[in-house]
C-alpha atoms as a PDB file:
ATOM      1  CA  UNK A   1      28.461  -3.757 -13.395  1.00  0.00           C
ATOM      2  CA  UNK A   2      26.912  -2.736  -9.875  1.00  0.00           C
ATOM      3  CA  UNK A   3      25.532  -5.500  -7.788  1.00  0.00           C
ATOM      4  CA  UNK A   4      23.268  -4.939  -4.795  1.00  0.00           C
ATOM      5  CA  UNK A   5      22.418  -7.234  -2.275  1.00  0.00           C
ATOM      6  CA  UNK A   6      19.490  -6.474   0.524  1.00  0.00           C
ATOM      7  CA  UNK A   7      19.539  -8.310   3.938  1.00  0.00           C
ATOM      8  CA  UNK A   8      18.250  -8.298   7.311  1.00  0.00           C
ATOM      9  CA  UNK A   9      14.122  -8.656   6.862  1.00  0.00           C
ATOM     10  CA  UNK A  10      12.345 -11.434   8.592  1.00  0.00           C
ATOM     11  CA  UNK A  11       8.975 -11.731  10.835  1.00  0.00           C
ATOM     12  CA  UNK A  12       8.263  -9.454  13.389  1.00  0.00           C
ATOM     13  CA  UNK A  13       5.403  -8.719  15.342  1.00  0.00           C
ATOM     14  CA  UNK A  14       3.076  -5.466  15.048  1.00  0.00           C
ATOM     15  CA  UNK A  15       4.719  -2.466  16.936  1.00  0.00           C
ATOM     16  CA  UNK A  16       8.175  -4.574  16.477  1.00  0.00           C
ATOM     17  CA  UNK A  17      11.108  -2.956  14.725  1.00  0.00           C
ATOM     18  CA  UNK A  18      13.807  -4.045  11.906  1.00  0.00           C
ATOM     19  CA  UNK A  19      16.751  -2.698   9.937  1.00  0.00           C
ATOM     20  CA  UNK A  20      17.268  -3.517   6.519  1.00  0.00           C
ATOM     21  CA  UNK A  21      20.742  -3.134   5.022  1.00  0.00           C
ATOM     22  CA  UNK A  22      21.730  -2.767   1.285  1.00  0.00           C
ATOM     23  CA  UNK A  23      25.684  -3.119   0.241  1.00  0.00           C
ATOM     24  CA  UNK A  24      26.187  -1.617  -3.381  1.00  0.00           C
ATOM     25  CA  UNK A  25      29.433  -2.564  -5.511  1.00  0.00           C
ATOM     26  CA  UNK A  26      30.757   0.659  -7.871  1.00  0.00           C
ATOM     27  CA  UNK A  27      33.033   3.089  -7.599  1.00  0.00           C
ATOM     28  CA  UNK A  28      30.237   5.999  -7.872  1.00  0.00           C
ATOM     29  CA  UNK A  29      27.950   4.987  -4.952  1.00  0.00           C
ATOM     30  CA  UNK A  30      28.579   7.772  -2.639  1.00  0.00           C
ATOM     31  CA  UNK A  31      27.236   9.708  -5.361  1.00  0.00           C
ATOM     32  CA  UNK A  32      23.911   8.211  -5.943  1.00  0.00           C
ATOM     33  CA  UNK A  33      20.724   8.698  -4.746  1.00  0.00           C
ATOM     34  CA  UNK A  34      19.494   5.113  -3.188  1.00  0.00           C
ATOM     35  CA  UNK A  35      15.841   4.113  -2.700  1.00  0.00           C
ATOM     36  CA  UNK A  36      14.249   1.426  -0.839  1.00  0.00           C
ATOM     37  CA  UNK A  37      11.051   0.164  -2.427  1.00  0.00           C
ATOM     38  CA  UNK A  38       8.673  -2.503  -1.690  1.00  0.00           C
ATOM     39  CA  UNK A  39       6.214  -4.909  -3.348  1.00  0.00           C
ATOM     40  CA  UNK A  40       3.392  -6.312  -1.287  1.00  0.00           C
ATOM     41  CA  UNK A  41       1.572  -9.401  -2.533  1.00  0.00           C
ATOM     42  CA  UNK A  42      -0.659  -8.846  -5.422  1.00  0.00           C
ATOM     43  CA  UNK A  43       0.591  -4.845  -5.525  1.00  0.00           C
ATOM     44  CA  UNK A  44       2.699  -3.031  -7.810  1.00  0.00           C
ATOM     45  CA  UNK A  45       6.308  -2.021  -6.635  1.00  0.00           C
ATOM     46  CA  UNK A  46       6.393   1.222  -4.472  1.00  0.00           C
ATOM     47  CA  UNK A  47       9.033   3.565  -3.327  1.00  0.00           C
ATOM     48  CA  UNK A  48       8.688   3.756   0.586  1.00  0.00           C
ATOM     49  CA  UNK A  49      12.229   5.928   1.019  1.00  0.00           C
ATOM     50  CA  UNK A  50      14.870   6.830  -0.476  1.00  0.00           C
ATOM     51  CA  UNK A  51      18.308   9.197   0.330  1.00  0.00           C
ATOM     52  CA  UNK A  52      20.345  11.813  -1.520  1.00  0.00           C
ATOM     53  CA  UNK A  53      23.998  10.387  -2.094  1.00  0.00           C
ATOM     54  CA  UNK A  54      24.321  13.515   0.256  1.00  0.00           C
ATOM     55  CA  UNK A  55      22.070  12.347   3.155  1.00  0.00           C
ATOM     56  CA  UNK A  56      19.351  14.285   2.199  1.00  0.00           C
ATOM     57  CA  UNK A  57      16.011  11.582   2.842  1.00  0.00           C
ATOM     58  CA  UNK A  58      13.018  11.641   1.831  1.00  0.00           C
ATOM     59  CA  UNK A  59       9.711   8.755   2.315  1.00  0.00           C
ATOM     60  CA  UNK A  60       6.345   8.086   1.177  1.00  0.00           C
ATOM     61  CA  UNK A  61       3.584   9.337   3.611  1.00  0.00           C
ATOM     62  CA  UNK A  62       2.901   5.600   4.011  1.00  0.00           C
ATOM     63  CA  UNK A  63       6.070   5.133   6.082  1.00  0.00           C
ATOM     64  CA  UNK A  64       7.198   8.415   7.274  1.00  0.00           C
ATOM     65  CA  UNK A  65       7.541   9.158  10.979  1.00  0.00           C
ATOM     66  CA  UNK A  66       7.894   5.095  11.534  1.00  0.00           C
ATOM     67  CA  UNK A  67      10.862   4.439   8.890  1.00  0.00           C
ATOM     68  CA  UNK A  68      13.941   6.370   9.030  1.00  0.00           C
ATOM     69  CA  UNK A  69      16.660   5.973   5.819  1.00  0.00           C
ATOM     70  CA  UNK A  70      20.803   6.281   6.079  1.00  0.00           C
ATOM     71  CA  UNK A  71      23.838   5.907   4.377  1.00  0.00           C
ATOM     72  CA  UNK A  72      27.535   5.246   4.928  1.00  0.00           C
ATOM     73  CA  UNK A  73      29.189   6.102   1.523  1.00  0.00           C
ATOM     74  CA  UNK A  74      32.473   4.752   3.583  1.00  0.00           C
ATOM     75  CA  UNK A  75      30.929   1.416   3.528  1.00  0.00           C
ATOM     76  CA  UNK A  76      28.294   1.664  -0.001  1.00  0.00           C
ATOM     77  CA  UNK A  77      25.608   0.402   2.231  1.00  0.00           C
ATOM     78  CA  UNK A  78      22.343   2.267   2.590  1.00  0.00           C
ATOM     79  CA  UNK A  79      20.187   1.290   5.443  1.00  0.00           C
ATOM     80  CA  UNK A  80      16.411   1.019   6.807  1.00  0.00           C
ATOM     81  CA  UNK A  81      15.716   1.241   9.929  1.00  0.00           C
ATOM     82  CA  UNK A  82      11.900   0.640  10.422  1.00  0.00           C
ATOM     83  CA  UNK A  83       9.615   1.016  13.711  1.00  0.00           C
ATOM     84  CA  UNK A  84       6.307   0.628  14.394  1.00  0.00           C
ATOM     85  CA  UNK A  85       6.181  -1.728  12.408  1.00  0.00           C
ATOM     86  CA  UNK A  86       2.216  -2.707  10.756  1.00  0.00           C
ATOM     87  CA  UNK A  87       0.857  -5.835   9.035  1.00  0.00           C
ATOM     88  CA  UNK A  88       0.266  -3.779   5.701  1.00  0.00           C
ATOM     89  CA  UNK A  89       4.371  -3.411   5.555  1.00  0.00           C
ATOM     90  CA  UNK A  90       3.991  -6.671   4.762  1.00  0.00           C
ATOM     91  CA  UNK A  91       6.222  -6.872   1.319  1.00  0.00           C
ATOM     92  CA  UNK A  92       9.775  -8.186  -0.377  1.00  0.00           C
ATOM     93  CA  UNK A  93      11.821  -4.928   0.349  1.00  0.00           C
ATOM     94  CA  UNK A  94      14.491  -4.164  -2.331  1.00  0.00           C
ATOM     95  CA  UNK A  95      17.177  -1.592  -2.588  1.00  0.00           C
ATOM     96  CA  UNK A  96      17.699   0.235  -5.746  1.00  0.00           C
ATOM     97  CA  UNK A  97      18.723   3.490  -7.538  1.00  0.00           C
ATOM     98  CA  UNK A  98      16.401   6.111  -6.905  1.00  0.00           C
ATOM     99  CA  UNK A  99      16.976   6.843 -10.737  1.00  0.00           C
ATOM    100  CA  UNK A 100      17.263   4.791 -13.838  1.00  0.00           C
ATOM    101  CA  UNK A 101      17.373   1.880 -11.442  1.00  0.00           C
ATOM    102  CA  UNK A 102      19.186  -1.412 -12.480  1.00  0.00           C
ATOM    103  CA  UNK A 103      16.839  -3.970 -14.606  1.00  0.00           C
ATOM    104  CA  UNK A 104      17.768  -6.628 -12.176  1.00  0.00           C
ATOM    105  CA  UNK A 105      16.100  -6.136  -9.220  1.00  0.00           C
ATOM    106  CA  UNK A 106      17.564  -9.175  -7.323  1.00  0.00           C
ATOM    107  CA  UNK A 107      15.646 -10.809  -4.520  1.00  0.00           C
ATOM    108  CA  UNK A 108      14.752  -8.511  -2.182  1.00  0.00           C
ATOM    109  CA  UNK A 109      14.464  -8.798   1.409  1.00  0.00           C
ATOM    110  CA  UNK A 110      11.347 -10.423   2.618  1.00  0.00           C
ATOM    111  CA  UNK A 111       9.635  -8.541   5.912  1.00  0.00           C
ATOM    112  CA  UNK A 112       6.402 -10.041   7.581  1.00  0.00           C
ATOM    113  CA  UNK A 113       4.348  -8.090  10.061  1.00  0.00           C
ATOM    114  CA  UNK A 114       2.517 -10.387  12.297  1.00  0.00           C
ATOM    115  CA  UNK A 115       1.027 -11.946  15.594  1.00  0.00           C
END
């Protein structure tokens, strides 16, 4: 059964930068493409990034230039770094598989954009 647990959001201002983390348990991680998706208030869940178990990355025009996704298959952890941060990336932050992701989505991350 693999178990994944997000940390590291919290409240930042505009302009202001975070890094989300995501530590996966399974023996097959290195070999699975990871996404990090998103779910603002009162919107549907939406993929913002995610990364080839090879390192290959690739993110939703929303995000990319600011948001920059990375692995360390040594470690199963998949990270998110995030700059430039704006109020509308606002949202609960979960990691996931890119594919067939796992029905439980866990809790999420929470990351607030303001002044």
């Amino acid at each position: 059964q693999v178990h994944i647990v997000e940390y590291g959001g919290g409240l930042v201002q505009p302009g202001g930068s975070l890094r989300l983390s995501c530590t996966a348990s399974g023996s097959s991680f290195s070999f699975t493409t990871m996404g990090w998706y998103r779910q603002a208030p009162g919107k549907q869940r939406e993929l913002a990034a995610y990364i080839t178990g090879a390192g290959s990355p690739n993110y939703a025009d929303s995000v990319k230039g600011r948001f920059t996704i990375s692995r360390v298959n040594a470690k199963n952890t998949v990270y998110l770094r995030m700059n430039s941060l704006k109020p509308e990336d606002t949202a609960i932050y979960y990691c996931n598989k890119r594919y067939q992701p796992l029905a439980d989505w866990g809790q999420g991350t929470q990351v607030t954009v303001s002044s």
